[in-house]
Protein backbone atom coordinates (compact mmCIF):
# COMPACT_ATOMS: atom_id res chain seq x y z
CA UNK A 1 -18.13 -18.81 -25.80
CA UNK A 2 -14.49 -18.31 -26.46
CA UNK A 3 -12.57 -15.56 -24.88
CA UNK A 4 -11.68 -12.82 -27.75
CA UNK A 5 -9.13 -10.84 -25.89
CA UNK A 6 -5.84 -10.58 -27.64
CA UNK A 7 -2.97 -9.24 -25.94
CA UNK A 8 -0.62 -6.87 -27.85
CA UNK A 9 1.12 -5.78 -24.72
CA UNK A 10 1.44 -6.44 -21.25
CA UNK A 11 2.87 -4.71 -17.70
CA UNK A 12 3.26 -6.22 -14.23
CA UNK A 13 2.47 -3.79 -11.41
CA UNK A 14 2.81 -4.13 -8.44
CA UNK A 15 1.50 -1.78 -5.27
CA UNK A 16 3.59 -2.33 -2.43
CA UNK A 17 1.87 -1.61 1.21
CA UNK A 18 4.71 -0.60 3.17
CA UNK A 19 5.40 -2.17 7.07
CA UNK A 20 3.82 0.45 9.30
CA UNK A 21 1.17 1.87 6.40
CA UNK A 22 -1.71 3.48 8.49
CA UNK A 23 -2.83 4.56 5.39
CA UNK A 24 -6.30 2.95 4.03
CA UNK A 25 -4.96 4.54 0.33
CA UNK A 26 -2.38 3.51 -1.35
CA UNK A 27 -1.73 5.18 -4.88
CA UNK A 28 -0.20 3.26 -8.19
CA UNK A 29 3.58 4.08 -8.92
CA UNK A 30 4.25 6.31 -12.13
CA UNK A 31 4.01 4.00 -14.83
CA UNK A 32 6.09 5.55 -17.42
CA UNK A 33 5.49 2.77 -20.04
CA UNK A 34 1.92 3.11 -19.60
CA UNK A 35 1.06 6.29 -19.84
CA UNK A 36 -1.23 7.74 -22.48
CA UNK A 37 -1.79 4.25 -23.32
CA UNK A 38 -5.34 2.67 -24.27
CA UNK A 39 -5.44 -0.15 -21.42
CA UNK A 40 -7.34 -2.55 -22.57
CA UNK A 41 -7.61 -5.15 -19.93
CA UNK A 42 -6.62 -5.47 -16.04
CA UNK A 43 -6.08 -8.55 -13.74
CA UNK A 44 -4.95 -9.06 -10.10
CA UNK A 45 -3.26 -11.68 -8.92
CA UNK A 46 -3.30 -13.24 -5.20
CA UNK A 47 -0.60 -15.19 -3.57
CA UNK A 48 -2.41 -18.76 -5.13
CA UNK A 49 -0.90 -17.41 -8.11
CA UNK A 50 2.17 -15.92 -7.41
CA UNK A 51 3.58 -16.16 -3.68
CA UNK A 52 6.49 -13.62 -4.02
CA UNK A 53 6.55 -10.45 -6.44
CA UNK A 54 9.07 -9.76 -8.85
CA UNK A 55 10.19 -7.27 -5.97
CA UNK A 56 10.66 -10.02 -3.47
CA UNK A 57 7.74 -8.77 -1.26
CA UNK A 58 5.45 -11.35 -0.55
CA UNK A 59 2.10 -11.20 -2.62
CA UNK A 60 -1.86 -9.90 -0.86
CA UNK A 61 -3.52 -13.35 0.64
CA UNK A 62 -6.84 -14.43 -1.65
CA UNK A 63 -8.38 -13.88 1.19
CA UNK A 64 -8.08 -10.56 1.51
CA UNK A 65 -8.48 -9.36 -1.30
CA UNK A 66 -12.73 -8.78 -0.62
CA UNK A 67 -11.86 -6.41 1.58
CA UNK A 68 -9.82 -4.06 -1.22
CA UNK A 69 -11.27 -1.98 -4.16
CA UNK A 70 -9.71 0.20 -6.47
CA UNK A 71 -10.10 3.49 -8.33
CA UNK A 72 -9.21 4.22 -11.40
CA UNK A 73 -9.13 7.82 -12.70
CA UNK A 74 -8.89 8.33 -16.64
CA UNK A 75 -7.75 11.47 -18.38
CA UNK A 76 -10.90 13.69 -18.39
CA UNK A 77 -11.47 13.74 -14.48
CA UNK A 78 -14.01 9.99 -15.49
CA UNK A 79 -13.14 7.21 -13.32
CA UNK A 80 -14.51 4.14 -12.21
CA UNK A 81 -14.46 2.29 -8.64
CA UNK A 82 -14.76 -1.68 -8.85
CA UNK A 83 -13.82 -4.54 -5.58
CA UNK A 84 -10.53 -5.81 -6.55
CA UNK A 85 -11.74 -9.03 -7.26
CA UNK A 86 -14.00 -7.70 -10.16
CA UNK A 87 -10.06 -7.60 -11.94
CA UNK A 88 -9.76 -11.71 -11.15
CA UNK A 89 -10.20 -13.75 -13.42
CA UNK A 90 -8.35 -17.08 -11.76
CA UNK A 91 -10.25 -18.63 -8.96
CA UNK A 92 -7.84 -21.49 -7.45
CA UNK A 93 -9.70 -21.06 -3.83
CA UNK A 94 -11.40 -24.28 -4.36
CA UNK A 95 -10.18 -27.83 -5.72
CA UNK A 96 -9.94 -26.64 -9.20
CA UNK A 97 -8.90 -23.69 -11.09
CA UNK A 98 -11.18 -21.57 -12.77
CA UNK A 99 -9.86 -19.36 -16.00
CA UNK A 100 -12.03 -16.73 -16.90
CA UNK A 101 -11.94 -13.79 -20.14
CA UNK A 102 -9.76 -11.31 -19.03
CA UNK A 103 -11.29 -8.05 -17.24
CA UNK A 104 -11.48 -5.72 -20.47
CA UNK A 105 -11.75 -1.96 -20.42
CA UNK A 106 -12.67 0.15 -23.28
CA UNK A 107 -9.20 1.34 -24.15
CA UNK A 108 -9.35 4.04 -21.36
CA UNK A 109 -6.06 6.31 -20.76
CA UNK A 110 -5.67 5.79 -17.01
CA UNK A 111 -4.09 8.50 -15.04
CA UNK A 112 -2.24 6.03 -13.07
CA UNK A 113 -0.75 8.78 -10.04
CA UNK A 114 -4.45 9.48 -9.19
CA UNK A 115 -5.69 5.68 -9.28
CA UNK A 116 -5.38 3.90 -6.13
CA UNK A 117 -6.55 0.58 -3.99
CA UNK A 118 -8.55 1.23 -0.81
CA UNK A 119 -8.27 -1.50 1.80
CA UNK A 120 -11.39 -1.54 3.57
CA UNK A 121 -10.57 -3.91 6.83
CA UNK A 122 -7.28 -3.79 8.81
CA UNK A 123 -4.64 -1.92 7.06
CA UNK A 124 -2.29 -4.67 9.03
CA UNK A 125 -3.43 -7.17 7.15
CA UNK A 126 -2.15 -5.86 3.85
CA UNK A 127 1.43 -4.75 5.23
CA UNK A 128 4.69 -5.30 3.68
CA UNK A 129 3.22 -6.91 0.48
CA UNK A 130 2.36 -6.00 -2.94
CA UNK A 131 -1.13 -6.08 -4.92
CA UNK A 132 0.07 -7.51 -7.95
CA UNK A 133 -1.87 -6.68 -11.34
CA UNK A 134 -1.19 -7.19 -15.19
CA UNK A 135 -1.91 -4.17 -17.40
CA UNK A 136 -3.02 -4.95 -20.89
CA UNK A 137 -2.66 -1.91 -23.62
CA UNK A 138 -2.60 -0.95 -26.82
CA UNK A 139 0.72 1.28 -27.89
């Protein structure tokens, strides 16, 4: 079955876990562009895909990324909790890569200062590098 996602518009996002976080938290930047937006689709990247962020911080293992969820609030006080690897669609753990549809959402506004990724194992592990995602919305 083909994948009948179309893309009309796109963000990168990345969450940076500062060096020294204690935090198991960390909230989404304001997203200016993206707010009261109908987002469409979301996908999270691991360092198979891209090793350094756009920032120059180096990018959450594969590995890790079982052990981090995230939250999503939408406007209305709804929201929606989902392991960060629910938003994957490339597998390139094993000896080939595996491309998948695109997580959709149903065109959800997404209160992005009140969504957040929970790491649920060593905060360490995820310090001084960036979750990296790619928003998908509708203007």
């Amino acid at each position: 079955m083909a994948n009948n996602f179309k893309i009309e518009n796109a963000e990168y996002v990345e969450v940076y876990i500062p060096l020294g976080n204690t935090r198991q938290t960390y909230y989404f930047p304001d997203l200016p562009n993206l707010r009261n937006r109908a987002i469409t689709g979301i996908e999270v990247y691991s360092a198979l895909e891209q090793a350094t962020a756009n920032s120059g911080y180096a990018v959450q293992a594969d590995t890790d990324l079982p052990n981090a969820s995230v939250t999503l609030y939408f406007s209305g006080g709804e929201f929606i909790v989902c392991p960060i690897r629910a938003f994957k669609r490339i597998d390139n753990g094993s000896n080939h890569a595996f491309f998948g549809d695109i997580p959709n959402l149903a065109g959800q506004n997404i209160v992005w200062t009140k969504s957040y990724v929970s790491m649920n194992a060593n905060v360490a592990n995820f310090a001084n590098k960036s979750f990296l995602f790619n928003v998908y919305y509708i203007r």
